[in-house]
Protein backbone atom coordinates (compact mmCIF):
# COMPACT_ATOMS: atom_id res chain seq x y z
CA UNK A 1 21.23 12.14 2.68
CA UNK A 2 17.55 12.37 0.72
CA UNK A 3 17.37 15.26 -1.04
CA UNK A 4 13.37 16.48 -1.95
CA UNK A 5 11.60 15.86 -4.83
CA UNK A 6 12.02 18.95 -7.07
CA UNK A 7 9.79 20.28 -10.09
CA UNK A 8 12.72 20.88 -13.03
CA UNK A 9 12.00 21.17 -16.62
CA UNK A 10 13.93 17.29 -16.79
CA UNK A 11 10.94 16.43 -14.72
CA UNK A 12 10.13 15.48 -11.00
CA UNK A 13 14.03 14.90 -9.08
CA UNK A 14 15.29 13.48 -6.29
CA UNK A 15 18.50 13.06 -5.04
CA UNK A 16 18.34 9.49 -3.33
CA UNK A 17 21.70 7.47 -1.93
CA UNK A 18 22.47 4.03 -3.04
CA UNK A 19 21.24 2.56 0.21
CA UNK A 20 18.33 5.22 0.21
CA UNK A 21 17.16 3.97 -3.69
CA UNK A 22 17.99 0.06 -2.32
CA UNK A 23 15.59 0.37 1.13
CA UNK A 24 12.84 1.70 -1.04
CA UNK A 25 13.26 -0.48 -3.52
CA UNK A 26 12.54 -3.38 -1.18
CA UNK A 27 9.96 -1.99 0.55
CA UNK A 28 7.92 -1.67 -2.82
CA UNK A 29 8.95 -5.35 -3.75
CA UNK A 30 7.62 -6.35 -0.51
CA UNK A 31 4.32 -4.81 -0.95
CA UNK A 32 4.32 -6.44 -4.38
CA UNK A 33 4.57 -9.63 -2.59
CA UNK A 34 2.15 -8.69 0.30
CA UNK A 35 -0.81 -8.13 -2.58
CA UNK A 36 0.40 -11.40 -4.16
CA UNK A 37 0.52 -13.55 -0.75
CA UNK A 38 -2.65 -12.47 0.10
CA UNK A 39 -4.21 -13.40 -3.03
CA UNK A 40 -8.43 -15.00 -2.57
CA UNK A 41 -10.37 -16.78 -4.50
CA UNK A 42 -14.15 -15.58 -4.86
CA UNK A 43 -16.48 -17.65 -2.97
CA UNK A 44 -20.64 -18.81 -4.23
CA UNK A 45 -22.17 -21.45 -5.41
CA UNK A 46 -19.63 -22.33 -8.34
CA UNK A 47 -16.49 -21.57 -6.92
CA UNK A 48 -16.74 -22.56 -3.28
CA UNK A 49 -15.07 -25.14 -2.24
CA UNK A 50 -15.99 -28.10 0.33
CA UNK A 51 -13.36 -26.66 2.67
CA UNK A 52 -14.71 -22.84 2.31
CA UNK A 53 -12.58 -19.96 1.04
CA UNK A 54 -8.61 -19.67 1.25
CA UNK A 55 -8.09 -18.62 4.53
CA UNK A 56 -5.11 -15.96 4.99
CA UNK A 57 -1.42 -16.87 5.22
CA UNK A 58 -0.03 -17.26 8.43
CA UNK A 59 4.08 -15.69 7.71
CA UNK A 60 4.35 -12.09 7.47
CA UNK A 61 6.71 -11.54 4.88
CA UNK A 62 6.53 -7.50 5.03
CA UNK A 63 7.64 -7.95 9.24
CA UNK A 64 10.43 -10.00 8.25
CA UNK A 65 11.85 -8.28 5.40
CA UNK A 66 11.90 -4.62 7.62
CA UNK A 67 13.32 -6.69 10.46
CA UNK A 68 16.28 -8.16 8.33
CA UNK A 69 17.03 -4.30 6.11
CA UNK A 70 19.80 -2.95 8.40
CA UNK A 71 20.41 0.45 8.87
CA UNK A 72 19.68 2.84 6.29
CA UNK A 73 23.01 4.02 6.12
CA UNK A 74 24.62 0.71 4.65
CA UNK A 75 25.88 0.57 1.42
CA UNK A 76 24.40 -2.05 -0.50
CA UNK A 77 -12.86 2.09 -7.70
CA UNK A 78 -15.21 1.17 -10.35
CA UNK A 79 -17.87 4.33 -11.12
CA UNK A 80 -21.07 2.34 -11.15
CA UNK A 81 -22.63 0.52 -7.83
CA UNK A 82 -21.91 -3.47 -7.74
CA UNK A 83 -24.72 -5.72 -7.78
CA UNK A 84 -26.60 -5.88 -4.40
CA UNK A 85 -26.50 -2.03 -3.23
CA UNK A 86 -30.04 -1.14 -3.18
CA UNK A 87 -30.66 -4.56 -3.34
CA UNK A 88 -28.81 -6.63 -1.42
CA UNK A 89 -29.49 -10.16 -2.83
CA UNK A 90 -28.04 -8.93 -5.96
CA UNK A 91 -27.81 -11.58 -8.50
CA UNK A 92 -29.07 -14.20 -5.79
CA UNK A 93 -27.53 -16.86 -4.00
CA UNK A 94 -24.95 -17.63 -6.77
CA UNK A 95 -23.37 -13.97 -6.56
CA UNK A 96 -19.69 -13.89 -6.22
CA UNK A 97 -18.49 -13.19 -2.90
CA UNK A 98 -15.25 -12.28 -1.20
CA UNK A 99 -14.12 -11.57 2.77
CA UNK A 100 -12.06 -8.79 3.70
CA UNK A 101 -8.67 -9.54 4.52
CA UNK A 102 -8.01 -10.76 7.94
CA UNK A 103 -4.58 -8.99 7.37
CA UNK A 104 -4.96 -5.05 9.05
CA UNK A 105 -2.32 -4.40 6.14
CA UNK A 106 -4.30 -5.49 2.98
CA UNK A 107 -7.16 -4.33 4.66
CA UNK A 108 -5.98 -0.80 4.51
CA UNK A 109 -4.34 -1.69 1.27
CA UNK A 110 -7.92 -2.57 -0.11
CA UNK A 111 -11.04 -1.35 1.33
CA UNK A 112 -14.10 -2.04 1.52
CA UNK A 113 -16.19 -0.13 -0.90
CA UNK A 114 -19.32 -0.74 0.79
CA UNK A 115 -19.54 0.39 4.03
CA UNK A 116 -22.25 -0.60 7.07
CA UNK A 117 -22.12 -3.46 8.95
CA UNK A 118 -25.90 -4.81 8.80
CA UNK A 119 -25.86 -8.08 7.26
CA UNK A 120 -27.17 -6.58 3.35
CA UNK A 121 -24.49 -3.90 3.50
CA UNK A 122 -22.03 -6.92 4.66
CA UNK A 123 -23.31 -8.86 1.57
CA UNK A 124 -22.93 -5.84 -0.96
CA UNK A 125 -19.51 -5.55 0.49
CA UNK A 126 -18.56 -8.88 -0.07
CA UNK A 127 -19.85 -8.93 -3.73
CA UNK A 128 -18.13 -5.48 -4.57
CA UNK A 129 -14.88 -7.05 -3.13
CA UNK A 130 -15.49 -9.53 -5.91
CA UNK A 131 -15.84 -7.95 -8.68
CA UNK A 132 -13.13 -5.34 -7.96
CA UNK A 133 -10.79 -6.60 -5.42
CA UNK A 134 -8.24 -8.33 -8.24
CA UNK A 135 -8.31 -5.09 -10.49
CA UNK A 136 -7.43 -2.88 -7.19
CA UNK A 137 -4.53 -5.01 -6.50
CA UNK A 138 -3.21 -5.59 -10.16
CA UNK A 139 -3.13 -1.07 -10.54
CA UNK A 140 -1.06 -1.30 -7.15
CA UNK A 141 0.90 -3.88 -8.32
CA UNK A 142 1.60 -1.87 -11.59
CA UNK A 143 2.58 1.61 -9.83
CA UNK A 144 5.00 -0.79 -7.24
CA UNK A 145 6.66 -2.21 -10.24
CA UNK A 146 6.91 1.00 -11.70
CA UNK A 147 8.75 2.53 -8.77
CA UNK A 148 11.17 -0.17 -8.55
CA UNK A 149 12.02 0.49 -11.86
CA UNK A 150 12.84 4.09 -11.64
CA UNK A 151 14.76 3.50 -8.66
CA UNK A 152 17.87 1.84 -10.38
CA UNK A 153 19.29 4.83 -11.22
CA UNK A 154 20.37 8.59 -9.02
CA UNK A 155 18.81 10.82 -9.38
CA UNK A 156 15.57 9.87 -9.62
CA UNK A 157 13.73 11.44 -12.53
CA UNK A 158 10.12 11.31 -12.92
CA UNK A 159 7.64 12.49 -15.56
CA UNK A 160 4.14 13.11 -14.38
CA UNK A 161 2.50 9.60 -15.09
CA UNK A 162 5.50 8.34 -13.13
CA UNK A 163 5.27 10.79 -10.86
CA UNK A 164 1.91 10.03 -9.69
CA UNK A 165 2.21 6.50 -9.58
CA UNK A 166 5.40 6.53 -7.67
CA UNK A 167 3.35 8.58 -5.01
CA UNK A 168 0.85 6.17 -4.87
CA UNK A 169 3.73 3.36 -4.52
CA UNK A 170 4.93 5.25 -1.17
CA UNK A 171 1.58 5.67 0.21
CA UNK A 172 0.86 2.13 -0.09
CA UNK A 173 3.82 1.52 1.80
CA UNK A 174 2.59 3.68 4.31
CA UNK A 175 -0.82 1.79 5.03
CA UNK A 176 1.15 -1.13 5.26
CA UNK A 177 3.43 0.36 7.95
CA UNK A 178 1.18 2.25 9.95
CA UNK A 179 -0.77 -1.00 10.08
CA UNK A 180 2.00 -2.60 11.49
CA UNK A 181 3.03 0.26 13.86
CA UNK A 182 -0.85 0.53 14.86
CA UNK A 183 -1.84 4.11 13.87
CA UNK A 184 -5.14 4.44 14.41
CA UNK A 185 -5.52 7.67 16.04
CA UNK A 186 -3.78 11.13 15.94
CA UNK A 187 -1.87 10.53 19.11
CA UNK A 188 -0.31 7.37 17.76
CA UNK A 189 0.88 9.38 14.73
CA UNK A 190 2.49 12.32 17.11
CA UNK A 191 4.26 8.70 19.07
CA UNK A 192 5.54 7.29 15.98
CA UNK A 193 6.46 10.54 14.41
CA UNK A 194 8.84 11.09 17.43
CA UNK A 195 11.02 8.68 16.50
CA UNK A 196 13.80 10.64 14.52
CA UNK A 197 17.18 9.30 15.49
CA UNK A 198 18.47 6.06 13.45
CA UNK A 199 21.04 5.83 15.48
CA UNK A 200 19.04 4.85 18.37
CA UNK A 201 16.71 2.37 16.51
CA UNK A 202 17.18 -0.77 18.54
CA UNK A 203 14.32 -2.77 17.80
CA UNK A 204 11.56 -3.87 14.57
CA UNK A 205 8.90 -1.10 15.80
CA UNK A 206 11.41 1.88 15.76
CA UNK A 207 13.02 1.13 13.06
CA UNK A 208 9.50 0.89 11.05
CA UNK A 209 8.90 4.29 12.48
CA UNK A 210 12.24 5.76 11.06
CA UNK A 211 10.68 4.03 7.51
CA UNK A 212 7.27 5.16 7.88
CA UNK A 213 8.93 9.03 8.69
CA UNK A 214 11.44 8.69 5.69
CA UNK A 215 8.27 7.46 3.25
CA UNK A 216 6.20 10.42 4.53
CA UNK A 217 8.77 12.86 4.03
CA UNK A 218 9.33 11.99 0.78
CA UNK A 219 5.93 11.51 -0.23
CA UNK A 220 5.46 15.23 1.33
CA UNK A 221 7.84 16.77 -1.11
CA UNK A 222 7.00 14.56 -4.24
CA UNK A 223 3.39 16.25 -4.06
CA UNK A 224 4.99 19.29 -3.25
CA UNK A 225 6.52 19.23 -6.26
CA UNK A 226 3.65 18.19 -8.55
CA UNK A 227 1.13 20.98 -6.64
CA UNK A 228 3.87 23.23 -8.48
CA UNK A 229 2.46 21.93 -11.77
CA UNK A 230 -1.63 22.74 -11.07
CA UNK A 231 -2.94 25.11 -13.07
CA UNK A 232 -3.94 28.44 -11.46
């Protein structure tokens, strides 16, 4: 069983079991390939093609990959304002544009940093998407890889860098499954969070829920644990 991320003088430690440090080392591998699969290519005048942007792919590789784990217990954004806020045609017709991701899982994965939904916030959206959108998903990627890395070996030992990217690795994963599970709202949260018993997991949605409880938990006590370090 998970023990909690502890503050030591070694560093940030967790006690994780082989099969523990092996489901969240696919989970983070599968998020890796979620940013990749979901990859766009920045629309205007230049790059557009006759057929229109990439449209997004059809297979859900993060659905399958929970859906095939098997139980746990088995062994094994930029500081200054983009072009067109304020002024919405920007650099003109030419500006680089890019959609949001159909996908409700990238979408939490990577924002919009321009919200509204008249048609000049829409277009100083799209254009912020742009010129951000690939250096949002390459840090994410980074921090993912990271994690994976520090998960070969028990117990888990983190220094602070690591620390706080590994905590950004598990809340990723945790936009990605509470897209899937649908938490929108507080009382979807208390539903999903009432799943406890792995035992009883009998179908793709519960056991998500078991995985998006085990990732909170442990995100939980890995910020626990660098709170400890804040200075008074």
């Amino acid at each position: 069983m998970a023990r909690a991320f502890k503050s030591t003088p070694k560093g940030f430690v967790a006690d994780l079991e082989k099969a523990e440090r092996r489901l969240l080392r696919t989970l983070f591998k599968d998020v890796i390939q979620l940013l990749d699969v979901g990859q766009e290519t920045p629309t205007g005048a230049a790059s557009e093609s006759a057929s229109g942007p990439s449209s997004e792919p059809s297979a859900d590789p993060f659905w399958d990959i929970v859906s095939g784990l098997g139980p746990l217990g088995a062994d094994d954004a930029s500081a200054g304002e983009p072009a067109g806020v304020g002024n919405p045609t920007g650099a003109g017709e030419d500006a680089p544009s890019r959609e949001a991701p159909q996908d409700e899982a990238l979408a939490r994965l990577l924002p919009p940093g321009v919200h509204g939904d008249t048609a000049a916030e829409q277009a100083a959206a799209a254009e912020f998407r742009a010129l951000t959108e690939d250096g949002v998903r390459r840090a994410k990627t980074a921090d993912l890889q990271r994690s994976v890395a520090a998960l070969q070996v028990n117990p888990v030992v983190l220094d602070e860098e690591q620390a706080i990217a590994f905590s950004r690795a598990l809340n990723d994963v945790r936009l990605v499954l509470s897209a899937r599970l649908g938490i929108d709202a507080d009382e979807d949260a208390e539903r999903v969070h009432a799943v406890d018993d792995w035992s009883a997991a009998k179908d793709v949605e519960s056991y998500m829920a078991l995985l998006y409880n085990f990732t909170t938990w442990l995100l939980e006590t890995l910020m626990l644990a660098l709170s400890t370090r804040l200075p008074d």
